[in-house]
N, C-alpha and C. Protein backbone atom coordinates (compact mmCIF):
# COMPACT_ATOMS: atom_id res chain seq x y z
N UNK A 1 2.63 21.68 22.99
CA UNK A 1 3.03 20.70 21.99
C UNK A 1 3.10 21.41 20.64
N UNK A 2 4.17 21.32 19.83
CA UNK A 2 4.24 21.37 18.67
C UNK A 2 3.10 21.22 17.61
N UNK A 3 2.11 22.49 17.14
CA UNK A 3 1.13 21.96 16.24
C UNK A 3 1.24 20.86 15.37
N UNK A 4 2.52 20.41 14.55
CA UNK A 4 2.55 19.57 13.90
C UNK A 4 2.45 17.62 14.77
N UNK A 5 2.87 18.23 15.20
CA UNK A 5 3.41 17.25 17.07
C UNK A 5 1.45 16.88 17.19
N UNK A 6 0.65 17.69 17.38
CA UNK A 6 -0.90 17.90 17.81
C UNK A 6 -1.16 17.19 16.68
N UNK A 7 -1.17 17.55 15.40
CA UNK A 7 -1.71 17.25 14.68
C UNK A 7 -1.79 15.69 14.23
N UNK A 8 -0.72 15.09 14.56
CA UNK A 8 -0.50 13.80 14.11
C UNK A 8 -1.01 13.05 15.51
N UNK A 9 -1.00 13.60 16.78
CA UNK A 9 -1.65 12.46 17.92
C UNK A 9 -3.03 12.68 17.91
N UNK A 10 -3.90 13.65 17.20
CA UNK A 10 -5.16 13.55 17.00
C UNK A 10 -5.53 12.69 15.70
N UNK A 11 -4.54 12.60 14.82
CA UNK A 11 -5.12 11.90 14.00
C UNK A 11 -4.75 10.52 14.31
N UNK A 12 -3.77 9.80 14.68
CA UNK A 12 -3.41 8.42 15.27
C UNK A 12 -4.53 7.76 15.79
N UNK A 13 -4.88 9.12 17.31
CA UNK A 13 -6.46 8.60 18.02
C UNK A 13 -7.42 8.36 17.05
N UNK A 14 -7.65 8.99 16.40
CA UNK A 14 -8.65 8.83 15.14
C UNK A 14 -8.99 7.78 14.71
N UNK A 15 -7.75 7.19 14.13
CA UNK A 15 -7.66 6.11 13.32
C UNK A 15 -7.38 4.70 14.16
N UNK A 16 -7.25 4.93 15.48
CA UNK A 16 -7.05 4.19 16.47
C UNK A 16 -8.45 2.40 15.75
N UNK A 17 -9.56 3.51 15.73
CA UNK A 17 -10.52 2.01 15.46
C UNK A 17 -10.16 1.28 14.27
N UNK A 18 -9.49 1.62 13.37
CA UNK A 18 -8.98 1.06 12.00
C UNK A 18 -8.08 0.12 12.76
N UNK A 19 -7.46 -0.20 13.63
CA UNK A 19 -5.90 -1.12 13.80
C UNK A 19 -6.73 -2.59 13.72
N UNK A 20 -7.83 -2.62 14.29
CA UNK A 20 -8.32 -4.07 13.81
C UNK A 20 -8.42 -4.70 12.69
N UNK A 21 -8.60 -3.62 11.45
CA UNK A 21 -8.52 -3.80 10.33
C UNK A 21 -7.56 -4.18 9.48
N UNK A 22 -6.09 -3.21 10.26
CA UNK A 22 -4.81 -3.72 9.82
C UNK A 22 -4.52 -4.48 10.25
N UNK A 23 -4.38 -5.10 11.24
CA UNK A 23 -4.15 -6.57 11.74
C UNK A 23 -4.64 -7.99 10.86
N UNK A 24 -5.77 -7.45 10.48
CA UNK A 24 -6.71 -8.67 9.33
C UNK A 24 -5.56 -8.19 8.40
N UNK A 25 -5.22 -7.28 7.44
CA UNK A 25 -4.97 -7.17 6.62
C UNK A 25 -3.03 -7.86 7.04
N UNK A 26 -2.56 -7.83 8.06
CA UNK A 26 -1.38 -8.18 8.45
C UNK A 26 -1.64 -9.65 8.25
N UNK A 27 -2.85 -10.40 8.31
CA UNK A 27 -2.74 -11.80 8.74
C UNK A 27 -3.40 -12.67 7.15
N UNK A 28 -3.52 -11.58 6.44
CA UNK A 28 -4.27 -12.21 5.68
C UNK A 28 -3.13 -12.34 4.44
N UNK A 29 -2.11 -11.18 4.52
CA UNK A 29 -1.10 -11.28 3.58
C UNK A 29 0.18 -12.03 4.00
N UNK A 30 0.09 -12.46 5.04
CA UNK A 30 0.52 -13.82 5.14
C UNK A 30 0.50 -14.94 4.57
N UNK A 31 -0.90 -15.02 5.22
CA UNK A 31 -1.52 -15.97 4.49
C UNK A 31 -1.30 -16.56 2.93
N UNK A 32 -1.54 -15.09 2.44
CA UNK A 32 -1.10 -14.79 0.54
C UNK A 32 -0.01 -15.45 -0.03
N UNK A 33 1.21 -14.68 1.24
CA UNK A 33 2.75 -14.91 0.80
C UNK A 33 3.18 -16.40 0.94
N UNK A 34 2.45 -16.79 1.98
CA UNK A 34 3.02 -17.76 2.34
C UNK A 34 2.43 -19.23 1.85
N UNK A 35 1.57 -18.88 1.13
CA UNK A 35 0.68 -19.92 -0.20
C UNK A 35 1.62 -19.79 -1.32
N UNK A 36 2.59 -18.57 -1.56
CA UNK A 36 3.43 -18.22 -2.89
C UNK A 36 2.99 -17.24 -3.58
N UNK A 37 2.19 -16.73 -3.07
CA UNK A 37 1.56 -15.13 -3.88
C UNK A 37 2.51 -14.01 -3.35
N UNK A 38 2.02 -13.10 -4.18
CA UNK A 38 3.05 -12.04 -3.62
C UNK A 38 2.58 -10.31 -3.82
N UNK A 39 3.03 -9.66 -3.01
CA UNK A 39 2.49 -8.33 -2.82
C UNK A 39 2.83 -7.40 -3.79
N UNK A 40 2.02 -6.54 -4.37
CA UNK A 40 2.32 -5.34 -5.43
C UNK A 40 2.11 -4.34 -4.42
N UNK A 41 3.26 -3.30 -4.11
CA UNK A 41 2.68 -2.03 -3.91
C UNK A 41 2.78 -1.07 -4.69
N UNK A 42 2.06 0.40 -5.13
CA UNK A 42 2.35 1.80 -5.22
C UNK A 42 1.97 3.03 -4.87
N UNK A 43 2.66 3.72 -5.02
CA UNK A 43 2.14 5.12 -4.76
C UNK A 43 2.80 6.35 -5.13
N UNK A 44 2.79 7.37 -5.32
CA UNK A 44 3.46 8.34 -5.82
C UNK A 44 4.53 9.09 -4.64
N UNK A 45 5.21 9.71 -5.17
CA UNK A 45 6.43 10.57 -3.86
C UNK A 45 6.78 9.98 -2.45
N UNK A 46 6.21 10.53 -1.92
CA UNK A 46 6.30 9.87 -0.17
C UNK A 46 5.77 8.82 -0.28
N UNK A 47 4.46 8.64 -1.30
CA UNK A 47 3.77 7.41 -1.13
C UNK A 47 4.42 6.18 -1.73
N UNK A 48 5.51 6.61 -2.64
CA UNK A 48 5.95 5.62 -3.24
C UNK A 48 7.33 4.98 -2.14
N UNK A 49 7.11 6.05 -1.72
CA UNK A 49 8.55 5.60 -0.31
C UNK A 49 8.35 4.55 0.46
N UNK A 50 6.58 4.95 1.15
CA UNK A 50 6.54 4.06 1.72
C UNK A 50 5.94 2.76 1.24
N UNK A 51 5.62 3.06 0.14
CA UNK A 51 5.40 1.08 -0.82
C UNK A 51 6.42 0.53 -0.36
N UNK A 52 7.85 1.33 -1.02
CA UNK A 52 8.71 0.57 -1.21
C UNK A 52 9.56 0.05 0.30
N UNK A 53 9.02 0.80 1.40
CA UNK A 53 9.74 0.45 2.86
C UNK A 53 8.75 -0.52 2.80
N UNK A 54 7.53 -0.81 2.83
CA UNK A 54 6.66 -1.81 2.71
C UNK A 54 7.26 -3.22 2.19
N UNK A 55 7.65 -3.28 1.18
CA UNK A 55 8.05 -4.14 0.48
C UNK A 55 9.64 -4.37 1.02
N UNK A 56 10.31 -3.36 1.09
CA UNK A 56 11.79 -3.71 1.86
C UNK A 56 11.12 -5.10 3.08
N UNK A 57 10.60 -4.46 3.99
CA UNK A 57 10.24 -5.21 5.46
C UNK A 57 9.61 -6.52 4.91
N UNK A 58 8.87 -6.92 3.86
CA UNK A 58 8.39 -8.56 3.52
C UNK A 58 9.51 -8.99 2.96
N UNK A 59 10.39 -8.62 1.90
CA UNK A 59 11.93 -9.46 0.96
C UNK A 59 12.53 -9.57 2.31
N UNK A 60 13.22 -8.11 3.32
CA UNK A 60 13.82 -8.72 4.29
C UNK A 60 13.16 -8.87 5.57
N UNK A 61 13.64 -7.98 6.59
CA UNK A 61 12.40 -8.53 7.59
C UNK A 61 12.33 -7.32 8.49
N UNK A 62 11.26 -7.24 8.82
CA UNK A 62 10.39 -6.14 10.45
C UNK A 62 11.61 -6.37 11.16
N UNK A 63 11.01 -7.57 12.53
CA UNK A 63 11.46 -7.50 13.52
C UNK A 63 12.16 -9.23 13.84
N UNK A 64 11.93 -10.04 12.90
CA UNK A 64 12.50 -11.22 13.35
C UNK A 64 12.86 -11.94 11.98
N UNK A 65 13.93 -12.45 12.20
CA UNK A 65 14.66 -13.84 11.54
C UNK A 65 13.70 -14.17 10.49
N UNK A 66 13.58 -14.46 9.13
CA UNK A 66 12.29 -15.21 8.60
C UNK A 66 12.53 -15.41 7.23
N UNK A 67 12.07 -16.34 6.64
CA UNK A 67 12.50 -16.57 5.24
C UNK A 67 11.66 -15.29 3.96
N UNK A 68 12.56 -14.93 3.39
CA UNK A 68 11.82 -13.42 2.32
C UNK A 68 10.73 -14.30 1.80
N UNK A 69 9.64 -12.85 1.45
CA UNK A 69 8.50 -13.19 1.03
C UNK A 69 8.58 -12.18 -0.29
N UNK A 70 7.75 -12.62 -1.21
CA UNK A 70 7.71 -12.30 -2.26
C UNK A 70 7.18 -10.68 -2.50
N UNK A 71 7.53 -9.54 -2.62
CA UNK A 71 6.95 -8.25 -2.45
C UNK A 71 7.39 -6.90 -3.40
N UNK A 72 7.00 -6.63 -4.45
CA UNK A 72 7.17 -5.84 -5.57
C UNK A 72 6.81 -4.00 -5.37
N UNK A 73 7.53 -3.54 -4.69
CA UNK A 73 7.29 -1.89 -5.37
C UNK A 73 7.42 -1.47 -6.97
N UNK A 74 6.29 -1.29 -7.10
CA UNK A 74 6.16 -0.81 -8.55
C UNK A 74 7.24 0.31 -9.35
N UNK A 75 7.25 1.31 -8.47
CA UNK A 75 7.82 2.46 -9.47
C UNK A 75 9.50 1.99 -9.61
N UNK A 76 9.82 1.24 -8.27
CA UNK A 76 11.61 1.12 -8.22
C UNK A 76 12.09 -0.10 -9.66
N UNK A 77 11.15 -0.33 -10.52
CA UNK A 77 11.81 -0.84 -11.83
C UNK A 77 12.17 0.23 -12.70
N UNK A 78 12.92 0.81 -12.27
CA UNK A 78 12.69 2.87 -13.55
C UNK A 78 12.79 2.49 -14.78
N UNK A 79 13.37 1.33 -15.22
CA UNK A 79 13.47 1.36 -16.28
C UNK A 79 12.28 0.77 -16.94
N UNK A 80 11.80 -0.05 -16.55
CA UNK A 80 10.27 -0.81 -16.70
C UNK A 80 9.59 0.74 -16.82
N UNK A 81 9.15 1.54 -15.56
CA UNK A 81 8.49 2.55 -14.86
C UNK A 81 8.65 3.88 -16.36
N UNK A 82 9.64 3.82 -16.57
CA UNK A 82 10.18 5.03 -17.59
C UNK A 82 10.08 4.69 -19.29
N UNK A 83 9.77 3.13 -18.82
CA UNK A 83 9.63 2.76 -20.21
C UNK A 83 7.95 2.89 -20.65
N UNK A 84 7.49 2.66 -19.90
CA UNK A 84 5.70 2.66 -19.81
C UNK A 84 5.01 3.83 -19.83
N UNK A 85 5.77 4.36 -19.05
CA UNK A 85 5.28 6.39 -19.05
C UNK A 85 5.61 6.95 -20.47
N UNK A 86 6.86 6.65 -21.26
CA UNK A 86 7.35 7.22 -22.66
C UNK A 86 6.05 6.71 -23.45
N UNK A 87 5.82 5.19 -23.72
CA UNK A 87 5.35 4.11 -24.54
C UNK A 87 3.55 4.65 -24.18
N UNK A 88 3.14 4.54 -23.10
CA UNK A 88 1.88 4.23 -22.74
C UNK A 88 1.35 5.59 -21.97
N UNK A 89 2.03 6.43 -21.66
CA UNK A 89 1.42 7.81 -20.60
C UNK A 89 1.67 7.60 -19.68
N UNK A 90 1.99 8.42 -18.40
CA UNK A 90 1.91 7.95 -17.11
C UNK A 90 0.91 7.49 -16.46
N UNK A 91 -0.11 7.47 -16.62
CA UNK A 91 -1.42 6.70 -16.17
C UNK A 91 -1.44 5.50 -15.93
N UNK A 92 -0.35 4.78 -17.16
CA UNK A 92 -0.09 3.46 -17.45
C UNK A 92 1.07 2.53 -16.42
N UNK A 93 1.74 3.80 -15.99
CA UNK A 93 3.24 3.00 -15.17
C UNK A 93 2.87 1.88 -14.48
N UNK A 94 1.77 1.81 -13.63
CA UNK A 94 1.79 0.88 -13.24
C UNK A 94 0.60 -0.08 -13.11
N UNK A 95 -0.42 0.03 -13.64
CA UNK A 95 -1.33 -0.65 -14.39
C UNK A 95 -1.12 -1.90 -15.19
N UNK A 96 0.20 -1.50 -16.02
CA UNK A 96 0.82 -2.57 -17.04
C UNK A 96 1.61 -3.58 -16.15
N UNK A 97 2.12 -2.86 -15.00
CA UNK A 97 2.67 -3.76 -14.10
C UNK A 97 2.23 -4.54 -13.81
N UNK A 98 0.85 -4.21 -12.79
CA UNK A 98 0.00 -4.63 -12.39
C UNK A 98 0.00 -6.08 -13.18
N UNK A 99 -0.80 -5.77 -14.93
CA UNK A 99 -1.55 -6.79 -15.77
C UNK A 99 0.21 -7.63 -15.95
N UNK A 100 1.14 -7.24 -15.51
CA UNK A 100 2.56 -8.22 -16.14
C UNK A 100 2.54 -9.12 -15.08
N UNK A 101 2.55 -8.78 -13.50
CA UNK A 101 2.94 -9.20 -12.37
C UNK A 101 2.22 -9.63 -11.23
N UNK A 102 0.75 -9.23 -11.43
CA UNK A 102 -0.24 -9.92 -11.00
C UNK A 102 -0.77 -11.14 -10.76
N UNK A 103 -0.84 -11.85 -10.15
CA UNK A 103 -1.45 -13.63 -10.80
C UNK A 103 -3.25 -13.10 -9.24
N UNK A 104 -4.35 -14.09 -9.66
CA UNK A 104 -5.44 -14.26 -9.17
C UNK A 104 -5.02 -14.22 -7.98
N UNK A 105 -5.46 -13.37 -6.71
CA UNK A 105 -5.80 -13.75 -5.26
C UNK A 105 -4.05 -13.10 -4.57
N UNK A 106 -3.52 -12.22 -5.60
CA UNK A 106 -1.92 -11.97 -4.82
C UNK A 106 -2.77 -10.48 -4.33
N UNK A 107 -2.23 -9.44 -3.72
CA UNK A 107 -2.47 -8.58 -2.73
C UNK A 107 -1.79 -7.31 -4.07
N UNK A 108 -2.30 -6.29 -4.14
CA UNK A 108 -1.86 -4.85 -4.07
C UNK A 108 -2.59 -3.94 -3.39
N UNK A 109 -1.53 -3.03 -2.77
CA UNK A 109 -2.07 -2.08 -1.66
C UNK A 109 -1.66 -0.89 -2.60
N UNK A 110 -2.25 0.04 -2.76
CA UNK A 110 -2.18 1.12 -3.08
C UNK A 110 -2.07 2.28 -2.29
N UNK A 111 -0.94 3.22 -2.49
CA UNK A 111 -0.98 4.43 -1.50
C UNK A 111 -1.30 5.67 -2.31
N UNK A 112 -2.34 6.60 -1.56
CA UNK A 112 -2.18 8.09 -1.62
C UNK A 112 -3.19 8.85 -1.07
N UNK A 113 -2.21 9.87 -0.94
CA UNK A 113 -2.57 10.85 0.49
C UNK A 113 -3.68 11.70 -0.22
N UNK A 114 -4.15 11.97 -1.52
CA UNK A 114 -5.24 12.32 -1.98
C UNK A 114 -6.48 11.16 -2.11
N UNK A 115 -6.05 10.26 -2.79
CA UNK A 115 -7.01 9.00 -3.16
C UNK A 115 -7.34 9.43 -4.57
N UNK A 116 -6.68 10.11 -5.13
CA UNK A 116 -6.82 10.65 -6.75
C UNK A 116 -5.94 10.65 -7.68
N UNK A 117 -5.20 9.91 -7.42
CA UNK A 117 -3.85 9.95 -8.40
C UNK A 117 -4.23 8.71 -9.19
N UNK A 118 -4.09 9.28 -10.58
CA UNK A 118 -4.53 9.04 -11.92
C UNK A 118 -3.79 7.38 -11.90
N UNK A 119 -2.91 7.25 -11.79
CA UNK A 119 -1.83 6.10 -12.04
C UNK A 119 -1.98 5.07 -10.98
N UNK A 120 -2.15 5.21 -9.95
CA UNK A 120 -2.81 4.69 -9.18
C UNK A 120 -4.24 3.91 -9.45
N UNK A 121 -4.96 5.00 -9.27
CA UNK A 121 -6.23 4.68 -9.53
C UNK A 121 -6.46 3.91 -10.60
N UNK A 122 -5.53 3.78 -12.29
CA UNK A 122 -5.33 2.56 -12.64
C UNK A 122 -4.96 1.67 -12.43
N UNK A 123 -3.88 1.60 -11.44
CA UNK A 123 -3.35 -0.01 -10.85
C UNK A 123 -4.42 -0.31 -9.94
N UNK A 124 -5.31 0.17 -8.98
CA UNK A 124 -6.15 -0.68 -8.54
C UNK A 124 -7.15 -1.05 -9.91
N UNK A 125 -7.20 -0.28 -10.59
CA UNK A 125 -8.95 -1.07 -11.55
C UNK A 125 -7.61 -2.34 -12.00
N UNK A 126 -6.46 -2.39 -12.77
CA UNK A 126 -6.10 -3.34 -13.28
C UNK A 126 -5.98 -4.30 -12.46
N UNK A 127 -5.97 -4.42 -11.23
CA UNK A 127 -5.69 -5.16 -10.17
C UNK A 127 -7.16 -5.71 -9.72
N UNK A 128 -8.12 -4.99 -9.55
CA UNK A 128 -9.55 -5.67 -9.55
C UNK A 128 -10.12 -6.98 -10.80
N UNK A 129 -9.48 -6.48 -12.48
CA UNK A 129 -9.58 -6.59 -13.66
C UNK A 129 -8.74 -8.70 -12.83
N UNK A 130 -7.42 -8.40 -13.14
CA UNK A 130 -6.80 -9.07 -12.81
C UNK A 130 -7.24 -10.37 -12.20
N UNK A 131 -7.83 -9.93 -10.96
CA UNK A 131 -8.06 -10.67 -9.51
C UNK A 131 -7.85 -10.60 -8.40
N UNK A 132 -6.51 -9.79 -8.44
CA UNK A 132 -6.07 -9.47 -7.13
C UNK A 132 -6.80 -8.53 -5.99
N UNK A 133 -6.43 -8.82 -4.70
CA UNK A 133 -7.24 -8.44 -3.69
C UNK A 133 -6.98 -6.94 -3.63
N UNK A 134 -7.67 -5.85 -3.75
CA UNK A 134 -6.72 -4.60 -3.35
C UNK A 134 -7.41 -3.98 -2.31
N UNK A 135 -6.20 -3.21 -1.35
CA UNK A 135 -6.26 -2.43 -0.26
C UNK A 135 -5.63 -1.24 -0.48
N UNK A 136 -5.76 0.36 -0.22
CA UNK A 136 -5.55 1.26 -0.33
C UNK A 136 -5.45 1.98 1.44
N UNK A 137 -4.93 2.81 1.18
CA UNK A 137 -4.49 3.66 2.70
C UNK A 137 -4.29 5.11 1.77
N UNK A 138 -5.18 5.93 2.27
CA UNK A 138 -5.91 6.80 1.39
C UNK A 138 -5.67 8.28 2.80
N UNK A 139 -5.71 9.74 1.70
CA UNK A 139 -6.38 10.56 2.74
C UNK A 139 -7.94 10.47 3.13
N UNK A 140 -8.28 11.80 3.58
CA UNK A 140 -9.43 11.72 4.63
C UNK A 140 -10.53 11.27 2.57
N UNK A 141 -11.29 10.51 3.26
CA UNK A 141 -12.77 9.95 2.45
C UNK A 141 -13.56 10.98 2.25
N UNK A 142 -14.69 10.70 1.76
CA UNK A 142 -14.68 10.23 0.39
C UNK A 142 -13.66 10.01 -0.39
N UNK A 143 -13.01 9.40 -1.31
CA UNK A 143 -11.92 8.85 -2.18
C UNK A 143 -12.31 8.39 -3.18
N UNK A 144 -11.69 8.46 -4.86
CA UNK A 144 -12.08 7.40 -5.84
C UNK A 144 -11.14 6.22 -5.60
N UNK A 145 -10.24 5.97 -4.55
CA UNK A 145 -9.63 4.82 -4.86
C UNK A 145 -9.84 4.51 -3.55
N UNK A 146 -10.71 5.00 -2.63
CA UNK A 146 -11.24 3.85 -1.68
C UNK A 146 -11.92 3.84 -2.01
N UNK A 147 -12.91 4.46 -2.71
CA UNK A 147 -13.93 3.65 -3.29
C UNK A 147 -13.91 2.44 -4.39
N UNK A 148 -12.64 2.46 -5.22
CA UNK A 148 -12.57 1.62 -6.21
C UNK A 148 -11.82 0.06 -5.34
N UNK A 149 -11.21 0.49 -4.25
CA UNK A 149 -10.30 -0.83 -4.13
C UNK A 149 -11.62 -1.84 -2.66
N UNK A 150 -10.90 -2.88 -2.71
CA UNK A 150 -11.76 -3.77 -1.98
C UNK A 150 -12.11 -3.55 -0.66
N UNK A 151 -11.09 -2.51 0.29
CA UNK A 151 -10.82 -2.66 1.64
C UNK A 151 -9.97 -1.34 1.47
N UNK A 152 -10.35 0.01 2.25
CA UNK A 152 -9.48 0.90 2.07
C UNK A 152 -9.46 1.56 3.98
N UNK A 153 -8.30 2.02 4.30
CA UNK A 153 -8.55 2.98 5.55
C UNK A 153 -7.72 4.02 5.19
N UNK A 154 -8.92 5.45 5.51
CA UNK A 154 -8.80 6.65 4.70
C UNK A 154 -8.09 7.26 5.73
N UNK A 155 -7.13 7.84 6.12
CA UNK A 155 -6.69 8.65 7.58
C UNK A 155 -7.66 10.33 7.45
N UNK A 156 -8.04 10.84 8.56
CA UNK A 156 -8.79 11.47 8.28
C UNK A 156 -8.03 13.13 9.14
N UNK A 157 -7.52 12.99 7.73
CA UNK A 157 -6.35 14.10 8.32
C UNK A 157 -6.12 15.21 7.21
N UNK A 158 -6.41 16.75 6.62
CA UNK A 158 -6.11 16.97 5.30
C UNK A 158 -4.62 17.85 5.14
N UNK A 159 -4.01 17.44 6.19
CA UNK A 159 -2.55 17.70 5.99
C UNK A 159 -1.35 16.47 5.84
N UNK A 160 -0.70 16.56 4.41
CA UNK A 160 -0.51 15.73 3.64
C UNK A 160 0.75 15.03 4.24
N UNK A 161 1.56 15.92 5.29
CA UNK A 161 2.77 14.99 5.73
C UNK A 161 2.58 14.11 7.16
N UNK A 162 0.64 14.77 7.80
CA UNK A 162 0.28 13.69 8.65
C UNK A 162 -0.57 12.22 8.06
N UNK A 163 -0.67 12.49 6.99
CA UNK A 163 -1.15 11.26 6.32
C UNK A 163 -0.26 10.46 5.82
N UNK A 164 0.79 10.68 5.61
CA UNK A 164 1.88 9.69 5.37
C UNK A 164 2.60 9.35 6.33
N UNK A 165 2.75 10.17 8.05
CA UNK A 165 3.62 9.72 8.72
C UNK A 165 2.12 8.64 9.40
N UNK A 166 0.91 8.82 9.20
CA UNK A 166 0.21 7.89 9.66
C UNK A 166 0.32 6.52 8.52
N UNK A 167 0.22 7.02 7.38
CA UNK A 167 0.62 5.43 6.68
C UNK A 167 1.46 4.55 7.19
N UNK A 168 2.30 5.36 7.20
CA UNK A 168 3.86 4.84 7.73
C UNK A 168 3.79 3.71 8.78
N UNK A 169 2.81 4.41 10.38
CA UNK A 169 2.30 4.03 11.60
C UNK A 169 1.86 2.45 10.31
N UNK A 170 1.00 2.69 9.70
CA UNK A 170 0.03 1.31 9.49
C UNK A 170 0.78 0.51 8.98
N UNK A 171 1.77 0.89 8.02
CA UNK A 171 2.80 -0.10 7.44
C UNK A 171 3.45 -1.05 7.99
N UNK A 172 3.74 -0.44 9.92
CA UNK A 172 4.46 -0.98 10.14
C UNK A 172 3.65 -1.76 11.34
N UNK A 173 2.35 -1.58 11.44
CA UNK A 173 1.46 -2.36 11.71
C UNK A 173 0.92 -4.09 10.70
N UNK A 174 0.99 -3.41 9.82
CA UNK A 174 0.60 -4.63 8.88
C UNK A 174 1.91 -5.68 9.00
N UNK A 175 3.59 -4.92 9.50
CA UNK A 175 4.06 -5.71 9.34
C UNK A 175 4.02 -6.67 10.40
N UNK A 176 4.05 -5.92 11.72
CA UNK A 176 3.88 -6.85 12.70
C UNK A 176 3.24 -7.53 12.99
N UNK A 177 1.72 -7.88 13.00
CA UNK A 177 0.77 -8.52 12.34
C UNK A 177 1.11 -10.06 11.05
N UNK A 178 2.04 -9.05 9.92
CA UNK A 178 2.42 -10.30 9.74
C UNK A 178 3.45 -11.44 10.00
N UNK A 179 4.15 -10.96 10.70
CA UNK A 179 4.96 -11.33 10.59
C UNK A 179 4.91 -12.44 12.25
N UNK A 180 3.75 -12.11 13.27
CA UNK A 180 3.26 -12.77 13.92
C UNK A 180 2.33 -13.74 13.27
N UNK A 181 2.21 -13.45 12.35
CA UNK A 181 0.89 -15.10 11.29
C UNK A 181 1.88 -16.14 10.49
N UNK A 182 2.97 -15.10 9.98
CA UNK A 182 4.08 -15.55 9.11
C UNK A 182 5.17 -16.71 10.16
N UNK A 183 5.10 -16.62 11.58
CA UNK A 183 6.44 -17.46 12.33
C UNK A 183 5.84 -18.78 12.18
């Protein structure tokens, strides 16, 4: 097998005991959306990719027919995103979001494959600040932003393109999940 090929079915098994977790987290942002709250994601590079496939799959849909749900990738406002980084630092991009677009009890998930990214790690404190529930999908733990957010699963992997093709795996776990709470 392809080391890279190895590397990602040992870490899948790994993380195998976390899927119960995403499933709660699939049923609970349902729940969210479908009260009228709505999801913030971010994350940087790949991570911001997969916010934003995140958020593609709740506006339109996974795997079935369903009315859009309310779901915000942070960085894809560039002009918002580019205006905040000039004005405020990049630390701020999406923090300010966060405090603009936030309301009590809506969901942001935070991504990154370190658990240290500066900008990040402010959108969850503004998002705690806020009210909102936050979840993170993090590399291998210890983390400051699983430690800072409410509910985090760290993949425990320290090669950076198996931690995102495992995000990826969970993303599209959370969707199915919801989208079985959501019919």
């Amino acid at each position: 097998m392809h080391p890279h090929l190895s590397r990602l079915a040992a870490t899948l098994s790994a993380i195998d005991a976390d899927s119960r977790k995403i499933r709660l987290w699939g049923r609970r942002l349902a729940k969210v959306l479908a009260g009228g709250g709505r999801l913030l994601a971010c994350g940087n590079g790949g991570s911001a990719a997969e916010a934003q496939h995140l958020t593609a799959e709740l506006v339109g849909r996974f795997r079935t027919d369903r009315r859009p749900y309310a779901a915000i990738a942070l960085h894809a406002d560039t002009s918002a995103a580019t205006a905040i980084a000039n004005d405020y630092g990049a630390e701020e991009v999406y923090a300010r979001q966060v405090r603009a677009h936030g309301r009590p009890g809506d969901v942001l998930l935070c991504l990154s494959t370190s658990g240290a990214s500066k900008n990040v790690l402010e959108a969850a404190d503004a998002g705690r600040v806020v009210g909102l529930v936050t979840w993170a999908l993090t590399g291998p733990a210890p983390n400051p932003l699983a430690d800072l957010c409410q509910e985090a699963i760290a993949v425990p992997s320290g090669d950076t393109a198996t931690v995102q093709e495992v995000h990826l795996a969970l993303i599209h776990m959370i969707c199915d999940a919801f989208e079985e709470s959501a019919a």
